[in-house]
C-alpha atoms as a PDB file:
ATOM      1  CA  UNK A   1       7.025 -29.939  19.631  1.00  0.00           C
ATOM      2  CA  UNK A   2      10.447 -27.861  20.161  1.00  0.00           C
ATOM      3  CA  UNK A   3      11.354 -25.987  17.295  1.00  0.00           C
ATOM      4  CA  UNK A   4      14.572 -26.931  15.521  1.00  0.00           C
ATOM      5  CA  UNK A   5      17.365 -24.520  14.930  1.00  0.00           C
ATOM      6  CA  UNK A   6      17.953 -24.274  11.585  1.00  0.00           C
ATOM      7  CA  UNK A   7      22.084 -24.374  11.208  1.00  0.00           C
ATOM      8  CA  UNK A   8      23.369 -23.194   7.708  1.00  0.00           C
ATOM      9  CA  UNK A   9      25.888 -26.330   6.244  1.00  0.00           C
ATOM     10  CA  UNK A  10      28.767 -24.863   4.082  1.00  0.00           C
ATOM     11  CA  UNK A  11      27.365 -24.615   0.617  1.00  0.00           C
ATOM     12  CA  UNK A  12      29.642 -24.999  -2.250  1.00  0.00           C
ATOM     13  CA  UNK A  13      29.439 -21.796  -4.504  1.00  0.00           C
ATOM     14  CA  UNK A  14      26.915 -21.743  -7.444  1.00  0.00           C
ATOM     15  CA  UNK A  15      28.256 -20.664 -10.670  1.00  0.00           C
ATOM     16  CA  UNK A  16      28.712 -17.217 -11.298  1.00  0.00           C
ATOM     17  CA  UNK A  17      26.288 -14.917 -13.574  1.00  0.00           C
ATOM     18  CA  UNK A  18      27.514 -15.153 -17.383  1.00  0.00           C
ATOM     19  CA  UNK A  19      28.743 -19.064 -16.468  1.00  0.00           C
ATOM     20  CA  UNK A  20      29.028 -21.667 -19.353  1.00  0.00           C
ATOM     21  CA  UNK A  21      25.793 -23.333 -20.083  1.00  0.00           C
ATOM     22  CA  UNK A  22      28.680 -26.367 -19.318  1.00  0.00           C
ATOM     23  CA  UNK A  23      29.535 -24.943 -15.901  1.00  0.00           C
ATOM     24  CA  UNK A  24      25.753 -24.968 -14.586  1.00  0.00           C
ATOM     25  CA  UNK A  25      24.601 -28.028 -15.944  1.00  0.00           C
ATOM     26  CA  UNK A  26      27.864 -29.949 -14.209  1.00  0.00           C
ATOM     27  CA  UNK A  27      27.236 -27.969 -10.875  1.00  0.00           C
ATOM     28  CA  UNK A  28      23.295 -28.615 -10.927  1.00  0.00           C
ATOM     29  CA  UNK A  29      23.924 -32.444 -11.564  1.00  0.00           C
ATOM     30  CA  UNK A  30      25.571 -33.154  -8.197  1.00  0.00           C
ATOM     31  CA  UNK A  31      23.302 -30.244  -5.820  1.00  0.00           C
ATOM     32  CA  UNK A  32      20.120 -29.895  -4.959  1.00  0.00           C
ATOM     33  CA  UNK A  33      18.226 -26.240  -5.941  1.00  0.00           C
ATOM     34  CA  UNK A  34      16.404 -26.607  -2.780  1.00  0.00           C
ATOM     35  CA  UNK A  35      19.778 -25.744  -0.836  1.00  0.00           C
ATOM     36  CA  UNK A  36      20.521 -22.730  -2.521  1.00  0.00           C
ATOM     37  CA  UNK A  37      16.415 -21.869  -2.893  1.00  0.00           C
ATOM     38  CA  UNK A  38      17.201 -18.837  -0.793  1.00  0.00           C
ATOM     39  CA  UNK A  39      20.091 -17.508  -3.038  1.00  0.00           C
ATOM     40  CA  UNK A  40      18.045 -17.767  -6.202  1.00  0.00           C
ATOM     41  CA  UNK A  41      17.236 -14.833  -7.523  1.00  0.00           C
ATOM     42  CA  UNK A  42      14.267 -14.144 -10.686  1.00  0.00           C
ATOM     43  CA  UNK A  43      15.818 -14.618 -14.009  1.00  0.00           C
ATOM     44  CA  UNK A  44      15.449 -12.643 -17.087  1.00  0.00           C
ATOM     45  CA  UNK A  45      14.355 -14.702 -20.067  1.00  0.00           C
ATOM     46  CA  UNK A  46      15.337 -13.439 -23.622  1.00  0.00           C
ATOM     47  CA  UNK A  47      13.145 -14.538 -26.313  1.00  0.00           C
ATOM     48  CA  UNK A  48      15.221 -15.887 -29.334  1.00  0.00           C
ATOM     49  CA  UNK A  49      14.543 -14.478 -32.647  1.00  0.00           C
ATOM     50  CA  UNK A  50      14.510 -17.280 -36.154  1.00  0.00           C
ATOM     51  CA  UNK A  51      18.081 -15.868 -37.911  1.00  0.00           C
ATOM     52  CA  UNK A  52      17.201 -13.254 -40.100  1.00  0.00           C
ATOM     53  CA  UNK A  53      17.557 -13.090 -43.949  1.00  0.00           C
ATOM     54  CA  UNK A  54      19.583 -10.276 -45.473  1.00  0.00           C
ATOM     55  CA  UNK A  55      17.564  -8.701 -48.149  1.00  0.00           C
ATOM     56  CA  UNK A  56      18.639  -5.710 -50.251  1.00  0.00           C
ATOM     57  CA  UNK A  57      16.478  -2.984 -51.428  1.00  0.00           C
ATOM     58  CA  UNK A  58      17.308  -0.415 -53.925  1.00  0.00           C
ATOM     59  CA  UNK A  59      15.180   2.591 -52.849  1.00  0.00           C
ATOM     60  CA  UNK A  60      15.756   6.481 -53.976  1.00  0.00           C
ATOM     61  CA  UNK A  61      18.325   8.772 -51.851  1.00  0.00           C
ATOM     62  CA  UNK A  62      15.097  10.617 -50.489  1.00  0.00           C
ATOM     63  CA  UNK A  63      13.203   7.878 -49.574  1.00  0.00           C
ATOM     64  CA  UNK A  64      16.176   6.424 -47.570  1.00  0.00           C
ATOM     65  CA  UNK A  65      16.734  10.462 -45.906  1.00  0.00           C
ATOM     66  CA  UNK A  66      13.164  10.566 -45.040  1.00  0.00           C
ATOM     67  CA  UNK A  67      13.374   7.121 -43.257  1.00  0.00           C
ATOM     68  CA  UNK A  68      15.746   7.460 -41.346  1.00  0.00           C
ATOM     69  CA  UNK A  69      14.053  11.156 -40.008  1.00  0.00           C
ATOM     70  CA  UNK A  70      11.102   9.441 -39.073  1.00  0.00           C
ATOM     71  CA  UNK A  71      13.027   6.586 -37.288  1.00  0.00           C
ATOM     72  CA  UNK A  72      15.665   9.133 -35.427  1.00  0.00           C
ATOM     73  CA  UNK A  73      12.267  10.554 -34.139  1.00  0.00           C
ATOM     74  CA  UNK A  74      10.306   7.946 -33.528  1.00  0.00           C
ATOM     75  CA  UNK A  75      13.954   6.714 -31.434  1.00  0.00           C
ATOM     76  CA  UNK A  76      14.573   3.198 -33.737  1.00  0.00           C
ATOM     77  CA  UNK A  77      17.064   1.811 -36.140  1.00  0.00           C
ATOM     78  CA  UNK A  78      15.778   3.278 -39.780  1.00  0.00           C
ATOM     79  CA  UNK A  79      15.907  -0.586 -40.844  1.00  0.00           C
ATOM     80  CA  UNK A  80      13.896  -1.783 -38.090  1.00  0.00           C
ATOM     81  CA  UNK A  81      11.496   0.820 -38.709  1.00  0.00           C
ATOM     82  CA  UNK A  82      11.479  -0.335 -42.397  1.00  0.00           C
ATOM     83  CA  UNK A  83      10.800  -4.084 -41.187  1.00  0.00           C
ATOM     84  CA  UNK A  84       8.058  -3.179 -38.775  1.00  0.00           C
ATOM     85  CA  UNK A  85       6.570  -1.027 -41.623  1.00  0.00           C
ATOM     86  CA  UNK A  86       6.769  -4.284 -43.986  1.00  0.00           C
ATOM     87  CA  UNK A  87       5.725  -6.334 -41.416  1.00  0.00           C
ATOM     88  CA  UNK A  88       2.582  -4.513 -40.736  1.00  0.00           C
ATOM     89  CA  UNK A  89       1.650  -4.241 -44.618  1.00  0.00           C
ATOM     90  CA  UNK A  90       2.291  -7.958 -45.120  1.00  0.00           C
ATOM     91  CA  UNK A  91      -0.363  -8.421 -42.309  1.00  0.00           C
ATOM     92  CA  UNK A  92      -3.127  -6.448 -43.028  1.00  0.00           C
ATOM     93  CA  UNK A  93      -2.775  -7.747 -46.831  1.00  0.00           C
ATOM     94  CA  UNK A  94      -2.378 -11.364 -45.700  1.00  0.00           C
ATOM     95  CA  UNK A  95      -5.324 -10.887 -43.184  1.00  0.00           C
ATOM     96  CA  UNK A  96      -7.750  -9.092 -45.504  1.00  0.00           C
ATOM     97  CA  UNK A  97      -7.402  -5.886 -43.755  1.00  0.00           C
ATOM     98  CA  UNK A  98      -5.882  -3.199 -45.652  1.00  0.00           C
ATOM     99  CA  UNK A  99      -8.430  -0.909 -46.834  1.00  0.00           C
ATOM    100  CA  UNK A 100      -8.389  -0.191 -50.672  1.00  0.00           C
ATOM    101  CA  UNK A 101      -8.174   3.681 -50.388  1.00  0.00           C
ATOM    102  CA  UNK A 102     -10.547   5.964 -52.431  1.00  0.00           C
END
């Protein structure tokens, strides 16, 4: 069995990178991702975080200075360094592991 020469039929353009979800879903409706398979590249999936809740703490000048030391060093936001913190407390208290010091 001869093999056939593959001949590459003019392709209409996909959408460009940052495209409206719009602009994809009308281009993939009418082609076929198995004629572009070998222009597809990996994407990079972002997971989506719940919206957040704004909560306000009072906490003393010091407190606040001393956070956001340890977060410039430890290279994070002083608030997200103060929710991981939280985070971590909630769990171990929720989960029956914080150990009652003494």
């Amino acid at each position: 069995m001869a093999k056939r020469k593959r001949t590459k039929a003019r392709r209409d353009v996909m959408p460009r990178p940052g495209a409206s979800d719009r602009e994809v879903a009308e281009f993939w409706e009418t082609h076929s991702v198995a004629d572009y398979w070998d222009e597809l590249e990996p994407a990079e999936l972002r997971k989506r975080h719940a919206p957040r809740r704004v909560v306000t703490l009072r906490l003393d000048p010091q407190v606040v200075d001393a956070l956001r030391a340890l977060a410039r060093r430890l290279g994070m936001n002083y608030s997200a360094l103060a929710r991981l913190w939280i985070a971590e407390r909630m769990r171990d208290e929720l989960h029956g592991g914080a150990s009652k010091g003494g």
